[in-house]
Protein backbone atom coordinates (compact mmCIF):
# COMPACT_ATOMS: atom_id res chain seq x y z
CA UNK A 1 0.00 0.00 0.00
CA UNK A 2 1.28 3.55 -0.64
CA UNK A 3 0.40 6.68 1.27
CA UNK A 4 0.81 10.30 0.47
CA UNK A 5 0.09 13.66 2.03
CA UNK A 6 -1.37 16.31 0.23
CA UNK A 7 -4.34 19.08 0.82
CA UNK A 8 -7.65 19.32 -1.05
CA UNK A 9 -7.78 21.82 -4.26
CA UNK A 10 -11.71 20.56 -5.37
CA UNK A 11 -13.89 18.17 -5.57
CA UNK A 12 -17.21 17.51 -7.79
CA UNK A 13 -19.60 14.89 -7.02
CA UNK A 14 -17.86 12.84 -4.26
CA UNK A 15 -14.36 12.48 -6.17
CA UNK A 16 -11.80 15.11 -4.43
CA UNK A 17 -8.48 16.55 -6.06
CA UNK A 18 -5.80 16.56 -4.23
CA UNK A 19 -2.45 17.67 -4.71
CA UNK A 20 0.47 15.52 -3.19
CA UNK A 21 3.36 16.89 -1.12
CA UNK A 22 5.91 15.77 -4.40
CA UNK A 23 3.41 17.87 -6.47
CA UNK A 24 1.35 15.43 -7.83
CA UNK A 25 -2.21 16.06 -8.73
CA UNK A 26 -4.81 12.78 -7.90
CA UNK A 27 -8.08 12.30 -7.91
CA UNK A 28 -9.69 10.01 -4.53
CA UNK A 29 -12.14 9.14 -3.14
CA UNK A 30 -13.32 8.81 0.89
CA UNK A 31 -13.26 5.38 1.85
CA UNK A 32 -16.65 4.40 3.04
CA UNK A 33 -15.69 3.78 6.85
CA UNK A 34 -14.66 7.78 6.27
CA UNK A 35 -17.78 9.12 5.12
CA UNK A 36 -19.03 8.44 8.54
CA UNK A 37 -17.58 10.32 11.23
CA UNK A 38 -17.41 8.31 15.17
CA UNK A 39 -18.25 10.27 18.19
CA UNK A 40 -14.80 10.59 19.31
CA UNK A 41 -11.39 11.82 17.10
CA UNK A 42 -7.72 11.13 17.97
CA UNK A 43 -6.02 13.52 21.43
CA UNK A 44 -4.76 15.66 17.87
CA UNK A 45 -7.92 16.27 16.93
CA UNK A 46 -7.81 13.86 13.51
CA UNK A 47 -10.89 11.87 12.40
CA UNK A 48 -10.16 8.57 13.37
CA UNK A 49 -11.64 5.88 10.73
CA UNK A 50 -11.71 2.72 12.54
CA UNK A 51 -14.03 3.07 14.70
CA UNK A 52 -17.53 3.97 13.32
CA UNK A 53 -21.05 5.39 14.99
CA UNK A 54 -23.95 4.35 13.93
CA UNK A 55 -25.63 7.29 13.68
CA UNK A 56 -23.23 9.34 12.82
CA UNK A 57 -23.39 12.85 10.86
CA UNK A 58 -21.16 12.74 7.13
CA UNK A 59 -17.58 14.53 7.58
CA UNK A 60 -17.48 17.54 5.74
CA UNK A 61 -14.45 17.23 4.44
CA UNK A 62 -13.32 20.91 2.35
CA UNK A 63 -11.31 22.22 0.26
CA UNK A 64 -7.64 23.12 2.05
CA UNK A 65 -8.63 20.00 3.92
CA UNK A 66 -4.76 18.23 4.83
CA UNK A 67 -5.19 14.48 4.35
CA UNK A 68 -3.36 11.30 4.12
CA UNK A 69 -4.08 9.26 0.68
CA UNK A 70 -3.65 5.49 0.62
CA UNK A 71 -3.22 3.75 -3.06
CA UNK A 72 -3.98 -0.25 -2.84
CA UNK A 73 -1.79 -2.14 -5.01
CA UNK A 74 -4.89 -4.34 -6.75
CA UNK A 75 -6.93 -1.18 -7.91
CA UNK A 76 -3.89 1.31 -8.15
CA UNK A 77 -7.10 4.03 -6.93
CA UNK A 78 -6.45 6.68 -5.03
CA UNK A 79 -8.72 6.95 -1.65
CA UNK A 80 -8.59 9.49 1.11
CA UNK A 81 -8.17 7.81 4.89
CA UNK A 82 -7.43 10.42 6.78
CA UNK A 83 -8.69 14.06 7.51
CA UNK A 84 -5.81 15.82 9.59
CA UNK A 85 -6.90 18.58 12.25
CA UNK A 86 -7.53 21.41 11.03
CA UNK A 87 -6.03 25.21 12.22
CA UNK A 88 -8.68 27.31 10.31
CA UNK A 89 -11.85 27.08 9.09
CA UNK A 90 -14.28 29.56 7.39
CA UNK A 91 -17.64 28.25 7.38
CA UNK A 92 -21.40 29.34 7.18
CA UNK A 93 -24.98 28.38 7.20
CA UNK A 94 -26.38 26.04 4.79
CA UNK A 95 -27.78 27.79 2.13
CA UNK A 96 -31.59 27.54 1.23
CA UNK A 97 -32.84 27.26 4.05
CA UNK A 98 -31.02 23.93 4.66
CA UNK A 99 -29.84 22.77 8.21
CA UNK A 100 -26.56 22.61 9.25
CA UNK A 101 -23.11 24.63 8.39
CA UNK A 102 -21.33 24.60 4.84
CA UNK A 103 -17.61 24.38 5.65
CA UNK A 104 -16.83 27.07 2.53
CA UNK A 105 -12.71 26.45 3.14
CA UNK A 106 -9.77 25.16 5.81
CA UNK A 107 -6.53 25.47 6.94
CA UNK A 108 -6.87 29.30 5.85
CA UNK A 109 -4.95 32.61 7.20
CA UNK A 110 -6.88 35.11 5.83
CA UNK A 111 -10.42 35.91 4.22
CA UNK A 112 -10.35 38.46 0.93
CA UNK A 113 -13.75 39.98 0.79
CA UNK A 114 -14.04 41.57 -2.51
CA UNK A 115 -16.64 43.93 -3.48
CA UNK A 116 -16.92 46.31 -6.80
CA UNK A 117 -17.08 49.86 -6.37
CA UNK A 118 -20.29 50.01 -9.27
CA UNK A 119 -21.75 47.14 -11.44
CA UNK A 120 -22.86 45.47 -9.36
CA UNK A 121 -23.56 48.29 -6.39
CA UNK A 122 -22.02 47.28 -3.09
CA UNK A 123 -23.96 46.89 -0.04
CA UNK A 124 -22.66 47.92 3.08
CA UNK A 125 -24.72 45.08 4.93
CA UNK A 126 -23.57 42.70 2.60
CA UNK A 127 -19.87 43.18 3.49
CA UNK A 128 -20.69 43.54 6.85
CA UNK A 129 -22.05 40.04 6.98
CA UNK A 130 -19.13 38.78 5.37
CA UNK A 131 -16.83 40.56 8.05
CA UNK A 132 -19.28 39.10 10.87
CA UNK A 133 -18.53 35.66 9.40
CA UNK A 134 -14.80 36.32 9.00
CA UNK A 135 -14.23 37.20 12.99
CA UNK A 136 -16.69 34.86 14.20
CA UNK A 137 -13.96 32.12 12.28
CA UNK A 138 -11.24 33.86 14.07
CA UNK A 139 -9.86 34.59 10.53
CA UNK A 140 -7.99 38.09 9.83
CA UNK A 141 -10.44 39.70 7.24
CA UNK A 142 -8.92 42.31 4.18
CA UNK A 143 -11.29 43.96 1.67
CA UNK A 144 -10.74 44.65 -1.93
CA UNK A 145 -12.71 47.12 -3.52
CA UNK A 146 -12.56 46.47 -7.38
CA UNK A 147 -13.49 48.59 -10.66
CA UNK A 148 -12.46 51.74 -9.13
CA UNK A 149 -12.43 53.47 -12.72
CA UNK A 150 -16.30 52.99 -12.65
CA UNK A 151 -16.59 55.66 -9.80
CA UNK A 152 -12.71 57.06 -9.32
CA UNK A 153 -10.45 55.90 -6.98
CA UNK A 154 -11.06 59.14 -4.33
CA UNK A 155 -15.40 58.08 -4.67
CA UNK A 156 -14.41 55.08 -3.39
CA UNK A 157 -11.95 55.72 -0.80
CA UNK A 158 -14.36 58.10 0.67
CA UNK A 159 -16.68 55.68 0.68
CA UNK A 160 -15.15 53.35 2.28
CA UNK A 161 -13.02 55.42 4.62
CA UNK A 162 -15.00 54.11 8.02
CA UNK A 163 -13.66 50.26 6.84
CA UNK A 164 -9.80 51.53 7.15
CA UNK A 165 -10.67 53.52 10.68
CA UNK A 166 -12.12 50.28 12.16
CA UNK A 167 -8.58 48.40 11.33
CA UNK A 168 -9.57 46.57 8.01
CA UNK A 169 -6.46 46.80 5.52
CA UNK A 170 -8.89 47.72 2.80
CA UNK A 171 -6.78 47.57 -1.08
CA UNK A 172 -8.70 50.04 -4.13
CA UNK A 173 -8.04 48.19 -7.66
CA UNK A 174 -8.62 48.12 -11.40
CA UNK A 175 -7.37 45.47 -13.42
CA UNK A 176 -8.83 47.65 -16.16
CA UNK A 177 -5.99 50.04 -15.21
CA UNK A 178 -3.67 48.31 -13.27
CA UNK A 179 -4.29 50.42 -10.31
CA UNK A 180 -3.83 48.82 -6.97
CA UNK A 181 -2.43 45.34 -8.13
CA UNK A 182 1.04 45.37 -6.64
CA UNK A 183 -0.03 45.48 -3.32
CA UNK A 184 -2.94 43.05 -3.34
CA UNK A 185 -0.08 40.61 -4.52
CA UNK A 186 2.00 41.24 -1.59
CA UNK A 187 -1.22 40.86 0.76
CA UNK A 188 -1.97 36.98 -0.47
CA UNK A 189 2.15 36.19 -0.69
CA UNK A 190 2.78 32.96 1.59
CA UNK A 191 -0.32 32.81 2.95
CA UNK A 192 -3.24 30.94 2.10
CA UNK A 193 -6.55 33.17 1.35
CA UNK A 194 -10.19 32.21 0.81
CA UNK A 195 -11.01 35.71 -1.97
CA UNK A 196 -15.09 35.93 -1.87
CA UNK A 197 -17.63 38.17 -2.17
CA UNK A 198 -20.54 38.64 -4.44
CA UNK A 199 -20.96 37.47 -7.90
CA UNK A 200 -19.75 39.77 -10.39
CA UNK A 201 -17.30 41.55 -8.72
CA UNK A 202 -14.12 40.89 -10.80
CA UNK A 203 -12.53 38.32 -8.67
CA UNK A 204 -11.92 35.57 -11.32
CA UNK A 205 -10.03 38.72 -13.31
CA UNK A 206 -8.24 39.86 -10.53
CA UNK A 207 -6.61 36.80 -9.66
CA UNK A 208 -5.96 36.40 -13.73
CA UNK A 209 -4.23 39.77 -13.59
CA UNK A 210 -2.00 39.01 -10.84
CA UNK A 211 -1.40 35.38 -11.43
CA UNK A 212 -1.95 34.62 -15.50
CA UNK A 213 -1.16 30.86 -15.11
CA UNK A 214 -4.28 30.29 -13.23
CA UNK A 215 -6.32 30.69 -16.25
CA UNK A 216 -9.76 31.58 -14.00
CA UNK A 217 -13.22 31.37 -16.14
CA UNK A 218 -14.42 35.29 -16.28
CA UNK A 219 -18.10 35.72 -17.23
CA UNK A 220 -19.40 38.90 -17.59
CA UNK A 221 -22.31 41.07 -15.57
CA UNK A 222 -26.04 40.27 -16.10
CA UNK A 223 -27.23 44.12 -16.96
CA UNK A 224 -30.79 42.95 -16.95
CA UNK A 225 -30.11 42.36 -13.21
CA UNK A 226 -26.61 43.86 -12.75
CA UNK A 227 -25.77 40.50 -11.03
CA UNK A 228 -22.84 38.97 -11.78
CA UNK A 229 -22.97 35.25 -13.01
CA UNK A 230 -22.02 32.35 -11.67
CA UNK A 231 -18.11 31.42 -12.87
CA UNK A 232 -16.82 29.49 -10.48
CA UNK A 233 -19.05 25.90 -9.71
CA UNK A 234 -17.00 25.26 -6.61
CA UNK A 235 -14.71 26.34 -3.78
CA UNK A 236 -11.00 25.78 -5.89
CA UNK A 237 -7.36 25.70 -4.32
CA UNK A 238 -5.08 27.37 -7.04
CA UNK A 239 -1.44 26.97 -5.01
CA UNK A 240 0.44 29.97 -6.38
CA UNK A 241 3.93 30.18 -8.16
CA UNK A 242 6.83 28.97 -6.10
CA UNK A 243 8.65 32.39 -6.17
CA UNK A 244 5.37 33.66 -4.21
CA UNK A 245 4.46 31.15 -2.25
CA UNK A 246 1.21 30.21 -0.39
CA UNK A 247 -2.62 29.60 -2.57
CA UNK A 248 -5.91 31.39 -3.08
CA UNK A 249 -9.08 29.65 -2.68
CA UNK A 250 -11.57 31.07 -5.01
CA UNK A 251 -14.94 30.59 -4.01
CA UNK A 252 -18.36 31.07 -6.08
CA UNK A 253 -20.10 34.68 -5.66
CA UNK A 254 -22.34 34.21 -2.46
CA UNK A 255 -25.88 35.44 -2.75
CA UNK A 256 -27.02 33.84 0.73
CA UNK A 257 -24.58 34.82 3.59
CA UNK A 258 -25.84 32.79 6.42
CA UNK A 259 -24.98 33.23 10.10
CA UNK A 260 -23.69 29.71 11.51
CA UNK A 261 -23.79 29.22 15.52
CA UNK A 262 -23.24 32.23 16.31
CA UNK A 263 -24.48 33.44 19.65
CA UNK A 264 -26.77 37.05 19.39
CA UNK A 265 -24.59 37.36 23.01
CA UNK A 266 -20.64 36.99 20.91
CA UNK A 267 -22.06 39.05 18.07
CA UNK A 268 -21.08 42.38 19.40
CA UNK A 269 -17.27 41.09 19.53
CA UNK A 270 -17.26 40.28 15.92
CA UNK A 271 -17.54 44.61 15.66
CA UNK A 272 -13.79 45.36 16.48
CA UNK A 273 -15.13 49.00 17.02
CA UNK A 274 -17.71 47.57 19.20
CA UNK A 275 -14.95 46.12 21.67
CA UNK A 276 -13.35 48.77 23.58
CA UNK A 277 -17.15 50.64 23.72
CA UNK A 278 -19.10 47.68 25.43
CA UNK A 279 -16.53 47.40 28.23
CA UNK A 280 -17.95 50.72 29.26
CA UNK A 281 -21.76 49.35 29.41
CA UNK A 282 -23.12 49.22 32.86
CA UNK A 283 -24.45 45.28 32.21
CA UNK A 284 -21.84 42.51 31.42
CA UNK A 285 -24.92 41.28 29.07
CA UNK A 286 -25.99 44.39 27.42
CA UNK A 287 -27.64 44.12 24.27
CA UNK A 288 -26.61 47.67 22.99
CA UNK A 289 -30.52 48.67 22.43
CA UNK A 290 -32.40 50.02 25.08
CA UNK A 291 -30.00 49.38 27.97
CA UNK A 292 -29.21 52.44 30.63
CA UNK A 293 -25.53 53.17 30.21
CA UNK A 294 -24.24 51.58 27.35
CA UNK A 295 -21.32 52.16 26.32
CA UNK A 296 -22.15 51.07 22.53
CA UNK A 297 -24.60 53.47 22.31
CA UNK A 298 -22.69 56.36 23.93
CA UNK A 299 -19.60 55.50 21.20
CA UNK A 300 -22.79 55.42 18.65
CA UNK A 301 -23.88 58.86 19.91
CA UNK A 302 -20.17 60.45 19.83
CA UNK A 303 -19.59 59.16 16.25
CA UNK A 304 -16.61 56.57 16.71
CA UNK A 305 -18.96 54.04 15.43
CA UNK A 306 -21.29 54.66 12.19
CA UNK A 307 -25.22 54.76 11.93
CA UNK A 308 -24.53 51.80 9.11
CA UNK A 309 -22.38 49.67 10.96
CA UNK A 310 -24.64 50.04 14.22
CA UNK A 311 -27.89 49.18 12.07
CA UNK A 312 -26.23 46.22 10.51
CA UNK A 313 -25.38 44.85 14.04
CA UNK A 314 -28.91 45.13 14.92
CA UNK A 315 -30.03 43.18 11.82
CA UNK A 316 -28.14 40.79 11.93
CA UNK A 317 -28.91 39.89 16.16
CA UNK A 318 -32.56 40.26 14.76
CA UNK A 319 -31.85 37.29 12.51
CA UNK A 320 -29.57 35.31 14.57
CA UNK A 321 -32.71 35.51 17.04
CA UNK A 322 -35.52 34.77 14.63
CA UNK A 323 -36.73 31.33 15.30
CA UNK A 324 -35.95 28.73 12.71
């Protein structure tokens, strides 16, 4: 038997590419006492595959996923008999209503959230969401905000001027004009980024522009609905050339951001601005709405935190509170 170690770069209807330590790409499969994951995992955290549950839930194995490959000597197949542990995750809801969390990417150091400055018209609440989901995974969050010759580069810094206050690194681009490229390339060097955002944005081009050899699909914007299309089928690992180091996940555009076990109590910490004002609140459990002496509020009322960002922390408690 022969065993390999390589990480997860996609996988379509239960077959999973993976690429191999020594480079090599394979295609595998989970071997069926894998697809059901026991109560219990190794001290390390691994998925332990001898030992099955009955009623156990399927491993959602991802893309970045680490895992060992066996090869039997008969069959000369690939099959995937390990998941190692993971250190990241970025993960929401289900989408459509489904139950349960989609595990979107692993092993990641930083989440990309890419937006266009026109065609198709950000939404603040939109990227707020995405930031939510980004700090509730304990992941360092960037933004990109593309097609800045749509609106000019100073529009769209002033727009999103109260981002870059709060502490997010936030890079203006257009692969149109070049503008901006040179330091998003620095940004994903040797590490290992999920880039999402909403369909239509220019992410598939981006990553073209920087990176040529990854040959992404680019569709272009639906002006009936100025919504982008959908490009990319699946989450994708695209390792990046050896001189830079590190990969990019590209994801699909996200229409349904979902909130994924996320307490309505932990959802003010996911508001870096947010921090520093609710130690000041009178109750450890304040709610930042009607409370005497909160300290949320009081930042609200002296402008270090925005109207916008304030009324998308109240939607989103209002959903992560709405019965299911």
């Amino acid at each position: 038997m022969t065993e390999q170690l390589g990480v997860v770069t996609s996988g379509t209807g239960g077959v999973w590419r993976v690429r191999a330590d020594d480079g090599e790409e394979h295609e595998a499969v989970l071997r069926g006492r894998l697809k059901k994951a026991d109560t219990g995992r190794r001290a390390d955290g691994s998925i332990r595959r001898d030992t099955v549950a009955a009623a156990a839930d399927i491993i959602k194995l991802a893309v970045g996923d680490r895992v060992r490959l066996e090869r039997d000597a008969p069959e000369q197949t690939w099959a995937i008999a390990e998941i190692l542990p993971r250190r990241s995750r970025l993960a929401r809801r289900a989408p459509g209503g489904g139950r349960g969390e989609r595990v979107i990417a692993a092993n990641l150091d930083q989440v990309i959230v890419m937006f266009a400055a026109a065609k198709p018209e950000p939404h603040a609440r939109m990227l707020d969401r995405f930031l939510v989901i980004a700090e509730a995974n304990e992941l360092a969050a960037r933004i990109i905000i593309n097609k800045v010759e749509l609106v000019g580069e100073g529009s769209a810094r002033e727009r999103f001027a109260s981002y870059e206050r709060i502490g997010y690194p936030v890079h203006y681009t257009s692969v149109e004009e070049r503008i901006g490229l040179d330091g998003v390339a620095v940004a994903l060097a040797g590490t290992v980024s999920v880039v999402t955002g909403p369909s239509g944005v220019g992410k598939s081009s981006l990553l073209n522009a920087l990176f040529p050899g990854l040959a992404l699909r680019v569709s272009d914007i639906s002006e009936s609905v100025n919504k982008g299309r959908h490009t990319t089928v699946g989450a994708f690992l695209h390792p990046l050339p050896h001189h830079v180091g590190g990969a990019v996940v590209d994801t699909p555009g996200l229409r349904e951001i979902g909130m994924w076990e996320l307490p309505a109590r932990d959802l003010d910490e996911c508001f870096p601005e947010f921090r520093g004002a609710r130690e000041q609140c009178r109750f450890g459990d304040c709610a930042h709405i009607a409370e005497p002496d909160c300290g949320v509020r009081a930042a609200l009322s002296a402008g270090e935190i925005t109207e916008a960002r304030y009324d998308s922390y109240l939607r989103l408690r209002e959903e992560i509170l709405a019965p299911t």
